[in-house]
Protein backbone atom coordinates (compact mmCIF):
# COMPACT_ATOMS: atom_id res chain seq x y z
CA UNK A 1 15.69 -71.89 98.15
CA UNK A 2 16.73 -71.39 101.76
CA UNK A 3 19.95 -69.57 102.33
CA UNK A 4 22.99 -71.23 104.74
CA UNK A 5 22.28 -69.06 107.55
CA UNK A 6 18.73 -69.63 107.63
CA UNK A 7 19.46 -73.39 107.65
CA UNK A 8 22.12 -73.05 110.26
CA UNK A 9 19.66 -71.00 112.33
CA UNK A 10 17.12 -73.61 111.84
CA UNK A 11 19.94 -76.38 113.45
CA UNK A 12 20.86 -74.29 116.28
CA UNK A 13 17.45 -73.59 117.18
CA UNK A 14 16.48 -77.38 116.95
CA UNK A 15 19.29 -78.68 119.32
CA UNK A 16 18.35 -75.73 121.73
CA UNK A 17 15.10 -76.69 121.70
CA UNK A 18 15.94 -80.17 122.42
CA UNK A 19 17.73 -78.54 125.31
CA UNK A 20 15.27 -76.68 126.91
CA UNK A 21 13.23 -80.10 127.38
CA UNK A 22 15.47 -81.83 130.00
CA UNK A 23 15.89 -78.37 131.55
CA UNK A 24 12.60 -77.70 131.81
CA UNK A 25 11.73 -81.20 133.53
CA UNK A 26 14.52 -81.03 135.95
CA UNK A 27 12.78 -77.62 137.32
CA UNK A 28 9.37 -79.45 137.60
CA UNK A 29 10.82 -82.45 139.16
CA UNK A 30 13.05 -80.05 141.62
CA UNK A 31 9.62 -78.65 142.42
CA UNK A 32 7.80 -81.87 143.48
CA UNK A 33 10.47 -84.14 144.65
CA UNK A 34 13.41 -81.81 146.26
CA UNK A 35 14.64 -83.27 149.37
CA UNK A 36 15.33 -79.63 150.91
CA UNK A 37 14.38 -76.29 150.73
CA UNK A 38 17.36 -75.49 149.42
CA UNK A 39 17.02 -77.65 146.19
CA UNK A 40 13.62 -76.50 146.10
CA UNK A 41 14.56 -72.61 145.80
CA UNK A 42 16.08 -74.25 142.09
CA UNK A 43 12.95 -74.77 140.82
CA UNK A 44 11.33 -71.71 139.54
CA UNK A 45 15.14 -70.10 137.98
CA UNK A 46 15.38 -73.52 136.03
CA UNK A 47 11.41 -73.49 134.91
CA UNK A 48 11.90 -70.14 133.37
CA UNK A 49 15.09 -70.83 131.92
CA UNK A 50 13.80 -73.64 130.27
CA UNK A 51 10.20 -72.47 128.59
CA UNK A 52 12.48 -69.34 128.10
CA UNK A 53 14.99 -71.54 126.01
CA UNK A 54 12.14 -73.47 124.76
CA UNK A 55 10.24 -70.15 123.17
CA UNK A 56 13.30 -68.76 121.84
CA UNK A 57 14.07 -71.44 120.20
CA UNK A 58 10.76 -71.68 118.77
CA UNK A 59 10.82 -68.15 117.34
CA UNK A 60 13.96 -68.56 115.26
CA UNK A 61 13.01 -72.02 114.04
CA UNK A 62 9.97 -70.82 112.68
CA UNK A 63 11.34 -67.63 111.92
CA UNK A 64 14.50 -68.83 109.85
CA UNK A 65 12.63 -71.73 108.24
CA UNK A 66 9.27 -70.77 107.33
CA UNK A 67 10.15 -66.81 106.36
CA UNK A 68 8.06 -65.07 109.73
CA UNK A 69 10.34 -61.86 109.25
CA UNK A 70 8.67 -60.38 112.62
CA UNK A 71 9.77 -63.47 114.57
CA UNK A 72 13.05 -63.65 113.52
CA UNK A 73 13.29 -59.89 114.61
CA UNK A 74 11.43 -60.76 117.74
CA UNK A 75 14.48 -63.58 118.26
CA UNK A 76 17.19 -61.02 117.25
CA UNK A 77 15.83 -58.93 119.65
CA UNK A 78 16.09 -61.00 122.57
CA UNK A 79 19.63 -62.43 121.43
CA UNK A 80 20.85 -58.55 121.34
CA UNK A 81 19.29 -58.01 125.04
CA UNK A 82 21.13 -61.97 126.25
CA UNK A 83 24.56 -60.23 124.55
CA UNK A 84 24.54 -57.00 126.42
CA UNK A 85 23.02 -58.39 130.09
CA UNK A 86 25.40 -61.26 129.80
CA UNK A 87 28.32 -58.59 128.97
CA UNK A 88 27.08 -56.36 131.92
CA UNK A 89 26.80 -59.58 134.13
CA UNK A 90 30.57 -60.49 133.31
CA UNK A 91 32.13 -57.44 133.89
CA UNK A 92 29.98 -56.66 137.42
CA UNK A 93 31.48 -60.51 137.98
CA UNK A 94 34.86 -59.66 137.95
CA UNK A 95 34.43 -55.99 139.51
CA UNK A 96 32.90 -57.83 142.34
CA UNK A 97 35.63 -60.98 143.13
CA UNK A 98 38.44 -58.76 142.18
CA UNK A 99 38.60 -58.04 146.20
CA UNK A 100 39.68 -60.80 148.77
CA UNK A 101 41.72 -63.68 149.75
CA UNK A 102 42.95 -66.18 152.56
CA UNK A 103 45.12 -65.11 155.12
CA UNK A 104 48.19 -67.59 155.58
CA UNK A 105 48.71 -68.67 158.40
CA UNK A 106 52.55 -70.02 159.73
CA UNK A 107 52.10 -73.29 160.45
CA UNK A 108 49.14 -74.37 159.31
CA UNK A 109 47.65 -76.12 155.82
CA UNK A 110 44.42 -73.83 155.74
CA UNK A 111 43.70 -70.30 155.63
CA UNK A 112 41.80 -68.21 158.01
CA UNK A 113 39.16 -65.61 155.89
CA UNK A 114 38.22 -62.13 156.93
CA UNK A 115 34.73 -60.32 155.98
CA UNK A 116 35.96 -57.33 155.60
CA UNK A 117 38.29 -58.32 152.39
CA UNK A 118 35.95 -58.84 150.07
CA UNK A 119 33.39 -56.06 148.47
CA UNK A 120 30.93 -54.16 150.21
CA UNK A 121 28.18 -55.55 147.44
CA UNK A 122 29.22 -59.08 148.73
CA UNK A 123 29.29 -58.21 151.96
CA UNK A 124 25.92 -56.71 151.78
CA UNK A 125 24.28 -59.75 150.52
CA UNK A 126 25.57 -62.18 153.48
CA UNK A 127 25.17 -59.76 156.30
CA UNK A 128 21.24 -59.51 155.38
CA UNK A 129 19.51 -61.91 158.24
CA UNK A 130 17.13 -63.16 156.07
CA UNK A 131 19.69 -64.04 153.29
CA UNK A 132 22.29 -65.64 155.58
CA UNK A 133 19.52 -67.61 157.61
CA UNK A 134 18.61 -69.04 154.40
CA UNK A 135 22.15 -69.76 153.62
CA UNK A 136 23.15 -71.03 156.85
CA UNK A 137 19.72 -73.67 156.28
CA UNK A 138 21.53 -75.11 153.03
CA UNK A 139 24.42 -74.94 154.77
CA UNK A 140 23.39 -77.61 157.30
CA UNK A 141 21.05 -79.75 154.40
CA UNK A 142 24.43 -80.02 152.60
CA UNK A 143 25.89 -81.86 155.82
CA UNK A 144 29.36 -79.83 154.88
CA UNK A 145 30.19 -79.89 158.66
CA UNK A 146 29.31 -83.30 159.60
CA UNK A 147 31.33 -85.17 156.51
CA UNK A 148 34.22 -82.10 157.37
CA UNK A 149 33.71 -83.83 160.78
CA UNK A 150 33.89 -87.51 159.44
CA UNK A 151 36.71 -87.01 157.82
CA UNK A 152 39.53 -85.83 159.91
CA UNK A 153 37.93 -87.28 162.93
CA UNK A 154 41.00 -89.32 163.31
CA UNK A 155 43.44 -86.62 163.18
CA UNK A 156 45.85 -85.68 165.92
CA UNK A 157 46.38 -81.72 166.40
CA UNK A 158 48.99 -81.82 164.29
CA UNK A 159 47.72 -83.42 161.66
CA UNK A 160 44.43 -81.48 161.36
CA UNK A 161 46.17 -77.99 161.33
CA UNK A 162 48.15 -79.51 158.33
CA UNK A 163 45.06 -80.40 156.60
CA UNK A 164 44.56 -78.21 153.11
CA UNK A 165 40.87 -77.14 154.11
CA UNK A 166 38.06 -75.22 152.17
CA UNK A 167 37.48 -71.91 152.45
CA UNK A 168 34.12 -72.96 154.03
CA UNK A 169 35.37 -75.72 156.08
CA UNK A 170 37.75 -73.12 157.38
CA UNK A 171 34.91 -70.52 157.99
CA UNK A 172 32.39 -72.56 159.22
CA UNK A 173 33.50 -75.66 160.65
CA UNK A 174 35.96 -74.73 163.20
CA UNK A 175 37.12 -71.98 165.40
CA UNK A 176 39.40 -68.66 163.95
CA UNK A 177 42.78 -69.23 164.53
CA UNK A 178 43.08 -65.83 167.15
CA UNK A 179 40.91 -67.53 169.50
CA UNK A 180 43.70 -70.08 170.47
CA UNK A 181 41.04 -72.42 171.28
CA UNK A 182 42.34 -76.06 172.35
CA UNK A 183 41.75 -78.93 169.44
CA UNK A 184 39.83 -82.03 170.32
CA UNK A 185 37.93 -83.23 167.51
CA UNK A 186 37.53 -81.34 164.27
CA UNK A 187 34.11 -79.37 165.42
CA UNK A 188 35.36 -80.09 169.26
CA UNK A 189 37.32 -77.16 170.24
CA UNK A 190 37.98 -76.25 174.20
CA UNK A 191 37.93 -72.82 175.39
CA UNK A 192 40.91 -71.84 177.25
CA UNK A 193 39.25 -68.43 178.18
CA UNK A 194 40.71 -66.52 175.55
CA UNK A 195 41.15 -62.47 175.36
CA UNK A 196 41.04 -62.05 171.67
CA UNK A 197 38.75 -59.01 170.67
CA UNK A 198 37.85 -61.32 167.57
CA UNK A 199 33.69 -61.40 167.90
CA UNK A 200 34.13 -64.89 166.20
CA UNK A 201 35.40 -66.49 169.28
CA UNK A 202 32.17 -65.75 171.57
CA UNK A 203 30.09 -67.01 168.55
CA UNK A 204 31.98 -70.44 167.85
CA UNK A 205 29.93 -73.42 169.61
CA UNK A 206 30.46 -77.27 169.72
CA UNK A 207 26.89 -77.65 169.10
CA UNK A 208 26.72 -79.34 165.86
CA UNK A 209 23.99 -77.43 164.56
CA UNK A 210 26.04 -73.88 165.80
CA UNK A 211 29.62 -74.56 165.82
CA UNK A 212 30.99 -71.32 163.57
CA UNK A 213 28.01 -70.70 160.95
CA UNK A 214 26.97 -67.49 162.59
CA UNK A 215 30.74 -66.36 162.60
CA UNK A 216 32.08 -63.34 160.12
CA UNK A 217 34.46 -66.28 159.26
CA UNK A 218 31.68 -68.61 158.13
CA UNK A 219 30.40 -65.37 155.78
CA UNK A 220 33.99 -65.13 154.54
CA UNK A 221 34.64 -67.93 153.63
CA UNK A 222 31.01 -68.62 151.73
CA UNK A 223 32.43 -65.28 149.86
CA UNK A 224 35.65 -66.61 148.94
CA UNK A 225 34.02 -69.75 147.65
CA UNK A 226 31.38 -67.58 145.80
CA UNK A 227 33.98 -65.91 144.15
CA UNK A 228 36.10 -68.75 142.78
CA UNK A 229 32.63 -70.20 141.24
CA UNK A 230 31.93 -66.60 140.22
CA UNK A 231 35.19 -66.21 138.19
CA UNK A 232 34.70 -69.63 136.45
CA UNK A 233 31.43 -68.82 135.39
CA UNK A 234 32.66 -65.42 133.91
CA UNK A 235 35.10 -67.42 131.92
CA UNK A 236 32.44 -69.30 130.36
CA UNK A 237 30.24 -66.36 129.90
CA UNK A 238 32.51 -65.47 127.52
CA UNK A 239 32.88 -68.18 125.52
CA UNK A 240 28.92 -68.25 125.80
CA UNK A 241 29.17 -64.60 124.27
CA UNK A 242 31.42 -65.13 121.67
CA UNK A 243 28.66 -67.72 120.53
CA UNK A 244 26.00 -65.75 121.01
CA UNK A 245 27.67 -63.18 118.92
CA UNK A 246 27.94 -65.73 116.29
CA UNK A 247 24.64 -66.91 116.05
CA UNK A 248 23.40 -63.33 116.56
CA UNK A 249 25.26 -62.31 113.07
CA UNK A 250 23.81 -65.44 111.99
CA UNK A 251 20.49 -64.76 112.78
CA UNK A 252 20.87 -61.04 111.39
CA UNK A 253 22.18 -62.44 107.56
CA UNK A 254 18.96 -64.77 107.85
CA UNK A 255 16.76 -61.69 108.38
CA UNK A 256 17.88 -60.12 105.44
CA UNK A 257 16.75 -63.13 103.51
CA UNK A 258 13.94 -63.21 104.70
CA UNK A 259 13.06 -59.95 103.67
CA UNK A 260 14.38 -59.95 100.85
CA UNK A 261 12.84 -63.37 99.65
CA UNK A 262 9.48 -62.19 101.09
CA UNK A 263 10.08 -58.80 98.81
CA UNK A 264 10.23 -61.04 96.01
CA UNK A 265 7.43 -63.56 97.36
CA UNK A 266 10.01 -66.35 97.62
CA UNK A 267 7.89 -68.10 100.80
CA UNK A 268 4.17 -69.13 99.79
């Protein structure tokens, strides 16, 4: 007779398995029919997370329900490895946003962002030329200029400095506020000749496909945005663990049936 946690096991292993399915086809389809490069670099993280899912799943099914002691160890094993990397993942998380934030400015709806705020591990990553070419490339597929553009395009001076803008929108799509550059359009700034030593200012261009996404502010601002998303994932990451835990001391009283019910040749 099959104890509760085997048969919970067995549940939990079903519905991830069911899971893992979708997953998995999203990744192939990503693969084939992505519109960008950007969706395309998906593809291969969500095809191993799904036939990852998908074996692990496997393993404690089989493991909890037909009394394969190794394979339920096999599954406890990776569990206890998903438990610590996720723990390690969500602490390096939080280490790594706790830096950095928008400078207010008098006078205006939006913040202005600063590179050198946030970590040196973040700053690291964007400041790599092959990692912010790449980013600046899905930064342009994702149009976030142009539909910034679209929608205050109708705005007076006055009314776009009042505007409660992104941190990338702030970064990327217009000028740093030091450079006292004159406001014509949203991405359609006129240079007055300014003296600020910011290096933002000589890199800001109307040129749609330019304007700021080569500026420290542009980096700063994808930083600030990383690290909201960052924090909200680490909040789920541990609700995820205290799950995992869960079905890890789940999984562990379901081992000990097994063995024991195999020591007594319980399972045919």
């Amino acid at each position: 007779m099959f104890r509760l946690s085997n048969n919970l096991i067995g549940i939990l292993n079903i519905i991830t398995f069911l899971l893992s399915i979708p997953i998995l086809w999203a990744g192939i389809w990503l693969s084939k029919h992505g519109a960008s490069e950007c969706e395309k670099f998906l593809d291969k993280p969500v095809i191993i997370l799904g036939v990852f899912l998908m074996l692990v799943s496997l393993a404690g099914l089989i493991g909890a329900c037909c009394g394969v002691s190794w394979l339920l160890w096999l599954y406890l094993v990776v569990m206890f490895l998903l438990i610590v990397v996720l723990f390690c993942f969500t602490i390096f998380a939080f280490v790594v946003t706790n830096k950095g934030a928008g400078e207010v400015l008098s006078n205006r709806g939006y913040k202005e962002y600063r590179l050198g705020d946030y970590s040196n591990w973040l700053q690291k990553r964007v400041n790599s030329t092959s990692n912010w070419n790449r980013i600046k490339s899905c930064l342009a597929d994702s149009k976030v200029c142009s539909s910034f553009s679209n929608k205050f395009i109708n705005d007076t001076a006055q009314e776009f400095y009042a505007e409660n803008l992104s941190a990338v929108q702030s970064g990327c799509c217009k000028p740093s506020n030091d450079c006292g550059f004159t406001y014509e359009a949203p991405t359609q700034w006129t240079n007055n000749g300014t003296t600020s030593t910011n290096p933002d200012c000589t890199a800001w261009s109307n040129d749609q496909s330019v304007l700021c996404y080569n500026c420290q502010s542009c980096k700063a601002g994808l930083l600030d945005q990383v690290k909201t998303d960052w924090k909200k994932v680490a909040i789920i990451n541990i609700v995820f663990l205290i799950v995992l835990i869960v079905v890890y001391s789940i999984g562990c009283c379901a081992f000990r049936n097994n063995r024991r019910d195999n020591a007594y040749g319980k399972y045919p």
